[in-house]
N, C-alpha and C. Protein backbone atom coordinates (compact mmCIF):
# COMPACT_ATOMS: atom_id res chain seq x y z
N UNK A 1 0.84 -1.19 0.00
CA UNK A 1 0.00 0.00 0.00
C UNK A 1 0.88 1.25 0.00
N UNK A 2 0.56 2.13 -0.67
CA UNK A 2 1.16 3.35 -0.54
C UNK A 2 0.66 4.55 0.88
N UNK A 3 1.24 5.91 0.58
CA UNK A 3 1.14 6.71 1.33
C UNK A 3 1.31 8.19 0.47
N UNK A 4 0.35 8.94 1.10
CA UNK A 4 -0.56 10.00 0.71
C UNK A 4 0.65 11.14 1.34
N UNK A 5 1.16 12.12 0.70
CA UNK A 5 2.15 13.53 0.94
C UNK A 5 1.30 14.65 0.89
N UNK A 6 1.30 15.74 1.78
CA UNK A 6 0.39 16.92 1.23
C UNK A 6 1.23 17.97 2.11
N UNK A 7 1.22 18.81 1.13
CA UNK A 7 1.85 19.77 1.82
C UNK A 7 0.45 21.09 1.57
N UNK A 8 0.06 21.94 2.78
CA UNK A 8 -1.42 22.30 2.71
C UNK A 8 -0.64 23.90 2.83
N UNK A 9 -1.38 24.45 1.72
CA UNK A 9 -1.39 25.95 1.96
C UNK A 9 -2.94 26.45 1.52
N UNK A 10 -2.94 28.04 1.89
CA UNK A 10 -4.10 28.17 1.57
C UNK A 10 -4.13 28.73 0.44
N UNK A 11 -3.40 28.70 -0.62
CA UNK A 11 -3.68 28.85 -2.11
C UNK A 11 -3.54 27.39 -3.07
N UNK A 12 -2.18 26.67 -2.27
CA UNK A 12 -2.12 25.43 -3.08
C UNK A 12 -1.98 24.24 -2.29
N UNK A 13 -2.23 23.00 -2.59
CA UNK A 13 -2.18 22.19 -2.15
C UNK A 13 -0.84 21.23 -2.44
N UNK A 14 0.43 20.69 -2.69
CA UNK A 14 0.88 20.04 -3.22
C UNK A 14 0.70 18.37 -2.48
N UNK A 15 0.61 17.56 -3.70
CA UNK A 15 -0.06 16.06 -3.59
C UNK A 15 1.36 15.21 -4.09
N UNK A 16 1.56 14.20 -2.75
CA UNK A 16 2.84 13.17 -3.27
C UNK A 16 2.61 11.78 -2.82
N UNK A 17 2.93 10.46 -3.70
CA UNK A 17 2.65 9.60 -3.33
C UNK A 17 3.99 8.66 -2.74
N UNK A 18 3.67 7.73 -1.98
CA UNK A 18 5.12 6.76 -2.10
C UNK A 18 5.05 5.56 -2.99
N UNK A 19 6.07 4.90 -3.20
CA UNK A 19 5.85 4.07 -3.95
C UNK A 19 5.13 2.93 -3.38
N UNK A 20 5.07 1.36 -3.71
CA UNK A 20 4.13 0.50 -2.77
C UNK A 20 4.95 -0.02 -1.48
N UNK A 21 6.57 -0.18 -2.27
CA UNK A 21 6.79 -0.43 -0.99
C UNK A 21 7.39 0.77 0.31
N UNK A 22 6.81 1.87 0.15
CA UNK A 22 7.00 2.85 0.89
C UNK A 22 8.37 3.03 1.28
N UNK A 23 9.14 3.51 0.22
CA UNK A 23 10.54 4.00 0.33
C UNK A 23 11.14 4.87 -0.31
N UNK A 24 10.05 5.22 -1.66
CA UNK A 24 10.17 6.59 -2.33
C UNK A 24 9.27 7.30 -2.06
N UNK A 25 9.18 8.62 -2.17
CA UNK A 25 8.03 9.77 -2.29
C UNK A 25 8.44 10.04 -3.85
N UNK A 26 7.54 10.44 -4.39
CA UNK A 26 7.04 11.04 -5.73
C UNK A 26 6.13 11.96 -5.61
N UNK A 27 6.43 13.28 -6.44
CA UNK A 27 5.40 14.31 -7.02
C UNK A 27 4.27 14.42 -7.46
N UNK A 28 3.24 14.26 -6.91
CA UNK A 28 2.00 14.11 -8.02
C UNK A 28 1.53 15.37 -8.75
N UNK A 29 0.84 15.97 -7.94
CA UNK A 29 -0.01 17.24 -8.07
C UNK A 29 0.18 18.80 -7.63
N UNK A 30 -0.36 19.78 -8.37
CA UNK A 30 -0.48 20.80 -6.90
C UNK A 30 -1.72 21.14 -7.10
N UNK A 31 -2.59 20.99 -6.27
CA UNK A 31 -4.19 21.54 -6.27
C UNK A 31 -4.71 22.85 -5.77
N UNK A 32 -5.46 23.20 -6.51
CA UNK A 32 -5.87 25.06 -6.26
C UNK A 32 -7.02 24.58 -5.27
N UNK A 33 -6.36 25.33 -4.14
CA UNK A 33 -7.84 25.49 -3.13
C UNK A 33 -8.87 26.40 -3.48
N UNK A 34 -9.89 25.84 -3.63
CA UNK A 34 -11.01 26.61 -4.12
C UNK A 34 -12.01 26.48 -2.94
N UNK A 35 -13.38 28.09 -2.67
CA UNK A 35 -13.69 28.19 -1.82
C UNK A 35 -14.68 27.28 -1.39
N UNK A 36 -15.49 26.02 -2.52
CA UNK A 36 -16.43 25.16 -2.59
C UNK A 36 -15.73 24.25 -1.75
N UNK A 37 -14.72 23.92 -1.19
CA UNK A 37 -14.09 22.82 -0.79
C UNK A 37 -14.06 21.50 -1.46
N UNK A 38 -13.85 21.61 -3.20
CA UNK A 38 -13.83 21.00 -3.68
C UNK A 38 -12.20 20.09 -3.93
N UNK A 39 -11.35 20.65 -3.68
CA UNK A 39 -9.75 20.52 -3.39
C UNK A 39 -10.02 19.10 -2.62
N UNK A 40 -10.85 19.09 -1.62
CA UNK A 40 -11.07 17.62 -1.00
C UNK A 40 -11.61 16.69 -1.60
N UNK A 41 -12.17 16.54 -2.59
CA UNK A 41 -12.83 15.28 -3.83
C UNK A 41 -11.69 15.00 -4.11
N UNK A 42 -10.76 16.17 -4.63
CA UNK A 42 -9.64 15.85 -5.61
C UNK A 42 -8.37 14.93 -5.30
N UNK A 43 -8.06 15.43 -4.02
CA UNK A 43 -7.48 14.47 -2.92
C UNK A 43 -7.95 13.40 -2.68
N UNK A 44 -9.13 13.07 -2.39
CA UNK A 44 -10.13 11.52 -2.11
C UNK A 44 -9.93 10.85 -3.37
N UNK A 45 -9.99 11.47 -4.51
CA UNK A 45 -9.74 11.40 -6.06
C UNK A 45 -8.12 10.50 -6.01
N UNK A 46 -7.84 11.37 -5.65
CA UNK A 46 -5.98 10.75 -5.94
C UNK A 46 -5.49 9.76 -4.89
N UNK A 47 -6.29 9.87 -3.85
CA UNK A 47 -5.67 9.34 -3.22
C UNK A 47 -6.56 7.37 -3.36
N UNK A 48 -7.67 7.34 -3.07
CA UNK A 48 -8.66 6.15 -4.29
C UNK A 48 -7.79 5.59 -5.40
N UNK A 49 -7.08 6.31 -6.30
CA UNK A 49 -6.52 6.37 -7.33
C UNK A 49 -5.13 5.16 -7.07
N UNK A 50 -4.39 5.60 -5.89
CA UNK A 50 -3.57 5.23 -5.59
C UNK A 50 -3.27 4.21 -4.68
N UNK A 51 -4.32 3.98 -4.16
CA UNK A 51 -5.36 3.01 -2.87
C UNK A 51 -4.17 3.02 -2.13
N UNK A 52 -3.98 4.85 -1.38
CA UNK A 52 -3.16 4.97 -0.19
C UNK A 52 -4.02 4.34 1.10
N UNK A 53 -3.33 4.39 2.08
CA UNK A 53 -3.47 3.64 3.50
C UNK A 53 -3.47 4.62 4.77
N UNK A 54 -2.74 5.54 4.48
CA UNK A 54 -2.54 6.69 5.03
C UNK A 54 -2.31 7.80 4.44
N UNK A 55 -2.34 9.21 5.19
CA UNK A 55 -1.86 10.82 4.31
C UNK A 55 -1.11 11.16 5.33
N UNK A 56 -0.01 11.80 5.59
CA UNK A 56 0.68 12.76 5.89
C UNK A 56 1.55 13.83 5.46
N UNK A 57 -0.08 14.63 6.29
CA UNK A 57 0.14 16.09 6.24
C UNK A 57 1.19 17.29 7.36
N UNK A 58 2.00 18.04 6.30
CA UNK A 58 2.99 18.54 6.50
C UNK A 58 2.39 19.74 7.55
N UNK A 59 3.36 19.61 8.79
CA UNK A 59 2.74 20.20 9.95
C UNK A 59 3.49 21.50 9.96
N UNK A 60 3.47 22.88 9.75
CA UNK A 60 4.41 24.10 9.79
C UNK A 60 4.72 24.64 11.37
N UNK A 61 5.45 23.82 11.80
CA UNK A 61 6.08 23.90 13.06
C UNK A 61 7.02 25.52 13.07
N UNK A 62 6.98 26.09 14.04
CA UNK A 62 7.95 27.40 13.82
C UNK A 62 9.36 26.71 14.41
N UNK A 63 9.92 28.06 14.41
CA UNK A 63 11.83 27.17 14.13
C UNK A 63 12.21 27.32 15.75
N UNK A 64 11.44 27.82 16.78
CA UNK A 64 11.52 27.62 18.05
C UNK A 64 10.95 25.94 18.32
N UNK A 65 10.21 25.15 17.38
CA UNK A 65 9.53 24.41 17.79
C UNK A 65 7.69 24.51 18.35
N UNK A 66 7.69 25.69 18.71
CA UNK A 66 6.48 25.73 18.84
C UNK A 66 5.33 25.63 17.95
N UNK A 67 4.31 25.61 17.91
CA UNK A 67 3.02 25.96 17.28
C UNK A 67 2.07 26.90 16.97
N UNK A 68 2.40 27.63 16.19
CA UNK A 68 1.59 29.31 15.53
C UNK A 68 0.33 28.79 15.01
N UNK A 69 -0.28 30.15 14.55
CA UNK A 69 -1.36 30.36 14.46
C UNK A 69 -1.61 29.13 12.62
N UNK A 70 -0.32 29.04 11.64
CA UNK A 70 -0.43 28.62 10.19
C UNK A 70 -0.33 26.84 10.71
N UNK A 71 0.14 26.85 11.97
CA UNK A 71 0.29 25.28 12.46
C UNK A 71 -1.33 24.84 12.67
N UNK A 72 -1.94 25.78 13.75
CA UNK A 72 -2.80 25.13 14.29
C UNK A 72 -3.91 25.36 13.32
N UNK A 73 -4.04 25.86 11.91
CA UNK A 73 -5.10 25.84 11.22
C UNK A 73 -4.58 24.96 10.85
N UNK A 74 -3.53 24.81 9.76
CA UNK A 74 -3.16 23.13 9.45
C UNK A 74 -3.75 21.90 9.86
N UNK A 75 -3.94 22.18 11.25
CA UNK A 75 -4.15 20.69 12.31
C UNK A 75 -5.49 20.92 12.29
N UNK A 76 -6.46 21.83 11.65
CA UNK A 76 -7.51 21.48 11.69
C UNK A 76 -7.99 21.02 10.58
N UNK A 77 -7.10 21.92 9.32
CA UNK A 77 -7.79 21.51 8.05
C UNK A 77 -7.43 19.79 7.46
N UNK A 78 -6.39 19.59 8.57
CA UNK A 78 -5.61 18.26 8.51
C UNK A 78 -6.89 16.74 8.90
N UNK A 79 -7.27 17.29 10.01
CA UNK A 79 -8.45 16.75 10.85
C UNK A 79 -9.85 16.91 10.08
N UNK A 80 -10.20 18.03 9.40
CA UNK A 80 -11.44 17.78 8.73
C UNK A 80 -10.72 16.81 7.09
N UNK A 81 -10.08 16.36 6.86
CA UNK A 81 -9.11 16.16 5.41
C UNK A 81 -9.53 14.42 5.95
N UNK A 82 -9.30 14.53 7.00
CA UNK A 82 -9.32 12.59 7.93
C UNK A 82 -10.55 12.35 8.05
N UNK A 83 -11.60 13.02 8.69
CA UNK A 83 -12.92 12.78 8.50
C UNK A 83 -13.86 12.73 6.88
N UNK A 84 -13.40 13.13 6.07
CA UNK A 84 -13.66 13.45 4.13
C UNK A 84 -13.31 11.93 3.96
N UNK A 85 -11.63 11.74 4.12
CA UNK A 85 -11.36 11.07 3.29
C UNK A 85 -11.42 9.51 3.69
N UNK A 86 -12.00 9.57 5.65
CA UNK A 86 -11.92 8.07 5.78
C UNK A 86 -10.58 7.34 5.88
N UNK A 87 -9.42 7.62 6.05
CA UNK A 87 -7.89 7.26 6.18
C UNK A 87 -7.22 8.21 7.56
N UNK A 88 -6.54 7.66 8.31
CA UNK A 88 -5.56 8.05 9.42
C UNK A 88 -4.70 9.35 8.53
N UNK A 89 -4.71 10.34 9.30
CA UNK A 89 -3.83 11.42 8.84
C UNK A 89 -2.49 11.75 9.83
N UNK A 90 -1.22 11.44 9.90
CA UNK A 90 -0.53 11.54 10.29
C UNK A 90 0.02 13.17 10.30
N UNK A 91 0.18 13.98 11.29
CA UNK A 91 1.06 14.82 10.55
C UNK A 91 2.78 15.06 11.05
N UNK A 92 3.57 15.47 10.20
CA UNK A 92 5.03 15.35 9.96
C UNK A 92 5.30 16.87 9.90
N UNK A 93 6.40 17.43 11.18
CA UNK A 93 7.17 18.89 10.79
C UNK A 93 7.81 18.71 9.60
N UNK A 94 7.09 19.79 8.78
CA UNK A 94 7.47 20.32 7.22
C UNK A 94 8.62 21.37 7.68
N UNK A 95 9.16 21.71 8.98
CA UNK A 95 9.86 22.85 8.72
C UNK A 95 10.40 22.92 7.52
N UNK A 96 11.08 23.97 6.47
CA UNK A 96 11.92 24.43 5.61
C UNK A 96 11.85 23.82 4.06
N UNK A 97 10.82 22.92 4.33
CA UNK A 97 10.48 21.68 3.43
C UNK A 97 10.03 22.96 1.94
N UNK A 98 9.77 23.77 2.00
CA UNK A 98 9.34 25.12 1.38
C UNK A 98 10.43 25.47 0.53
N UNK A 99 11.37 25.66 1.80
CA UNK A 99 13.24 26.35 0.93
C UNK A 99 13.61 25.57 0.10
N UNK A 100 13.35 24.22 0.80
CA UNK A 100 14.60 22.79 0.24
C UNK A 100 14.18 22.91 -1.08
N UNK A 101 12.29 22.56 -1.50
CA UNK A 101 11.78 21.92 -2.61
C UNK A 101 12.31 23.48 -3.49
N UNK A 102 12.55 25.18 -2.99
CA UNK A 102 13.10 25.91 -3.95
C UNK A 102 14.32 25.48 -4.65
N UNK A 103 15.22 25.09 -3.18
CA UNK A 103 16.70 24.94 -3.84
C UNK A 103 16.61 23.97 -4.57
N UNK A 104 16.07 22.92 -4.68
CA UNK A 104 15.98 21.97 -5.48
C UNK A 104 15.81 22.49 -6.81
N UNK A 105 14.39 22.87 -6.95
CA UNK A 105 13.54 23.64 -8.33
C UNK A 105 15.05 24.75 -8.66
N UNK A 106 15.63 25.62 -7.87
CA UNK A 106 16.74 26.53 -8.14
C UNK A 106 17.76 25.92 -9.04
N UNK A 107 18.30 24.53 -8.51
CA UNK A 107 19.53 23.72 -8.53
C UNK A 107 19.22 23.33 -10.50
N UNK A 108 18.20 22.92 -10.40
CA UNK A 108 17.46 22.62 -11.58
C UNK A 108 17.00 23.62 -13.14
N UNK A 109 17.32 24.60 -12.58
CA UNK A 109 17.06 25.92 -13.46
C UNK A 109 15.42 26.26 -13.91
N UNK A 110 15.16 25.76 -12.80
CA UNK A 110 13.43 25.85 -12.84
C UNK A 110 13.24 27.13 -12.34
N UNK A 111 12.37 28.49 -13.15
CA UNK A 111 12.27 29.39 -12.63
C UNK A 111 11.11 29.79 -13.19
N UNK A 112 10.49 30.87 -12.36
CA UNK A 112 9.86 31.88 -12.46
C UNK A 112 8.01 31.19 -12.30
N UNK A 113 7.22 31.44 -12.94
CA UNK A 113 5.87 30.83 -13.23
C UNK A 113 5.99 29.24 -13.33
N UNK A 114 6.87 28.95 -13.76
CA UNK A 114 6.93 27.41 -13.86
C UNK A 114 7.28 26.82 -12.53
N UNK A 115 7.88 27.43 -11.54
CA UNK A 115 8.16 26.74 -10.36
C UNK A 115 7.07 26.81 -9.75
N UNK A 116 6.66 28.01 -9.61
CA UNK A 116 5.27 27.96 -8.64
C UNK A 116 4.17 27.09 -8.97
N UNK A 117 4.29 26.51 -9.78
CA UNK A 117 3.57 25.61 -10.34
C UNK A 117 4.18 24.11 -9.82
N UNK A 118 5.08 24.27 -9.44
CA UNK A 118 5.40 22.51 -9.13
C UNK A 118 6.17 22.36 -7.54
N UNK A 119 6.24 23.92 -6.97
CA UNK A 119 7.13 24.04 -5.80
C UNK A 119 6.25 23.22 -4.30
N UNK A 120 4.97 23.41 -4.91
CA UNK A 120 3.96 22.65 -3.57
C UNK A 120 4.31 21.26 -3.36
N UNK A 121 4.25 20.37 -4.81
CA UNK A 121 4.04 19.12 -5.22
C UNK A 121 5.83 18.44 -4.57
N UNK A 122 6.53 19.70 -5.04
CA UNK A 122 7.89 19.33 -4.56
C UNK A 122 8.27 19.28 -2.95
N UNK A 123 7.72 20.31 -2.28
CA UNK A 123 7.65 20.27 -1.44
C UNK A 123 6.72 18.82 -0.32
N UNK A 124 5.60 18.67 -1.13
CA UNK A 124 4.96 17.36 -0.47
C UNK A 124 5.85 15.80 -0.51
N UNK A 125 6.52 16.01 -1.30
CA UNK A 125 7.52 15.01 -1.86
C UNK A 125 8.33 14.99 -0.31
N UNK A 126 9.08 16.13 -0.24
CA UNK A 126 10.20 16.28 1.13
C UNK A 126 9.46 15.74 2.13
N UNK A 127 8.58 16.24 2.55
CA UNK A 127 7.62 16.25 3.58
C UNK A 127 7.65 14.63 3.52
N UNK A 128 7.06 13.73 2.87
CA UNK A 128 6.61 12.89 2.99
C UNK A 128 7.97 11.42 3.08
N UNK A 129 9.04 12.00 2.22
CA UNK A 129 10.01 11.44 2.27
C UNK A 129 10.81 11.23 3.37
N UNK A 130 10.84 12.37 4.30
CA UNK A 130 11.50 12.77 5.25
C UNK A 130 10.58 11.64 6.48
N UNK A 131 8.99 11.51 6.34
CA UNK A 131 8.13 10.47 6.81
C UNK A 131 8.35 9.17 6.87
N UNK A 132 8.89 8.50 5.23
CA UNK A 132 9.49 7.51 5.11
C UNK A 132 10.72 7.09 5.82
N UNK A 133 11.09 8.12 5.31
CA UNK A 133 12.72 7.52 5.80
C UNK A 133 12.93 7.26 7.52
N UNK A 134 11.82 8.00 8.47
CA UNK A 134 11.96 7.74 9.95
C UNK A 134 11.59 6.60 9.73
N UNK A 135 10.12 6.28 9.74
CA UNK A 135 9.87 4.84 9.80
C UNK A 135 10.41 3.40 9.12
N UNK A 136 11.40 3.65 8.80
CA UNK A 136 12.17 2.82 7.97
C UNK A 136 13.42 2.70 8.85
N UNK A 137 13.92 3.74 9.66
CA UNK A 137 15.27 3.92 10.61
C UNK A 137 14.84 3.09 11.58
C-alpha cells in the first residue's frame, strides 16, 4: 500500500505519493484550493486512485519548535481532510520543506511561473520522504 504527501497551503495544495513499498516519495499534483471545498474530492480522487493507507500532512512547526497560528489551522484543516477522506492522517514537521523543494527547483534551473507551479508538489515530496525515511530507521 502506498502513502498520501500533502503539503497544505491556503492557495495550493501540493499532492505526493510513495511508492508501494514505501521507500520513495514522488510528485504528483499541486491543487488550487477553491472556496467550494472542492480541493477535497480531488485528494479523495488521488488518493482512491492510488489506494493509499494513510496521508501525511505537513505540519508548519515554527523554528523555536512551537506551534503558531499557520500550524494550528493546518491541524484542523488536517483533521477535517481525515474525517472526508476516511484514512488516518498523520502529521510530519514540514519545517523548511518550502526552501529545500526551492533549492531543489533553483539547482534545476526551474524558474519563475513554472516553479510555482510545481514548488507545492515538490515540497509534499520532502515532507513525505523525510516520513518515510523515519519509519524505515
Amino acid at each position: 500500500m502506498r502513502i498520501l504527501g500533502v503539503d497544505y497551503g491556503n492557495k495550493r495544495i501540493g499532492i505526493a505519493v510513495s511508492d508501494p513499498g514505501q521507500s520513495m516519495a514522488h510528485p504528483i499534483e499541486t491543487i488550487h484550493v477553491k472556496p467550494d471545498d472542492s480541493h477535497f474530492l480531488e485528494i479523495i480522487q488521488i488518493a482512491r486512485s492510488f489506494q493509499v493507507e494513510r496521508v501525511v500532512v505537513g505540519l508548519p512547526y515554527n523554528m523555536d519548535g512551537s506551534l503558531g497560528f499557520k500550524g494550528e489551522e493546518t491541524m484542523a484543516w488536517g483533521r477535517e481532510l481525515e474525517l472526508r477522506i476516511g484514512l488516518p492522517v498523520i502529521f510530519w514537521d514540514e519545517r523548511l520543506s518550502t526552501s529545500e523543494a526551492h533549492d531543489v527547483l533553483m539547482n534545476l534551473n526551474v524558474r519563475g511561473r513554472k516553479r510555482k507551479g510545481i514548488v507545492d508538489k515538490i515540497a509534499a515530496s520532502i515532507i513525505l520522504q523525510g516520513y518515510l525515511d523515519s519509519v524505515r530507521a
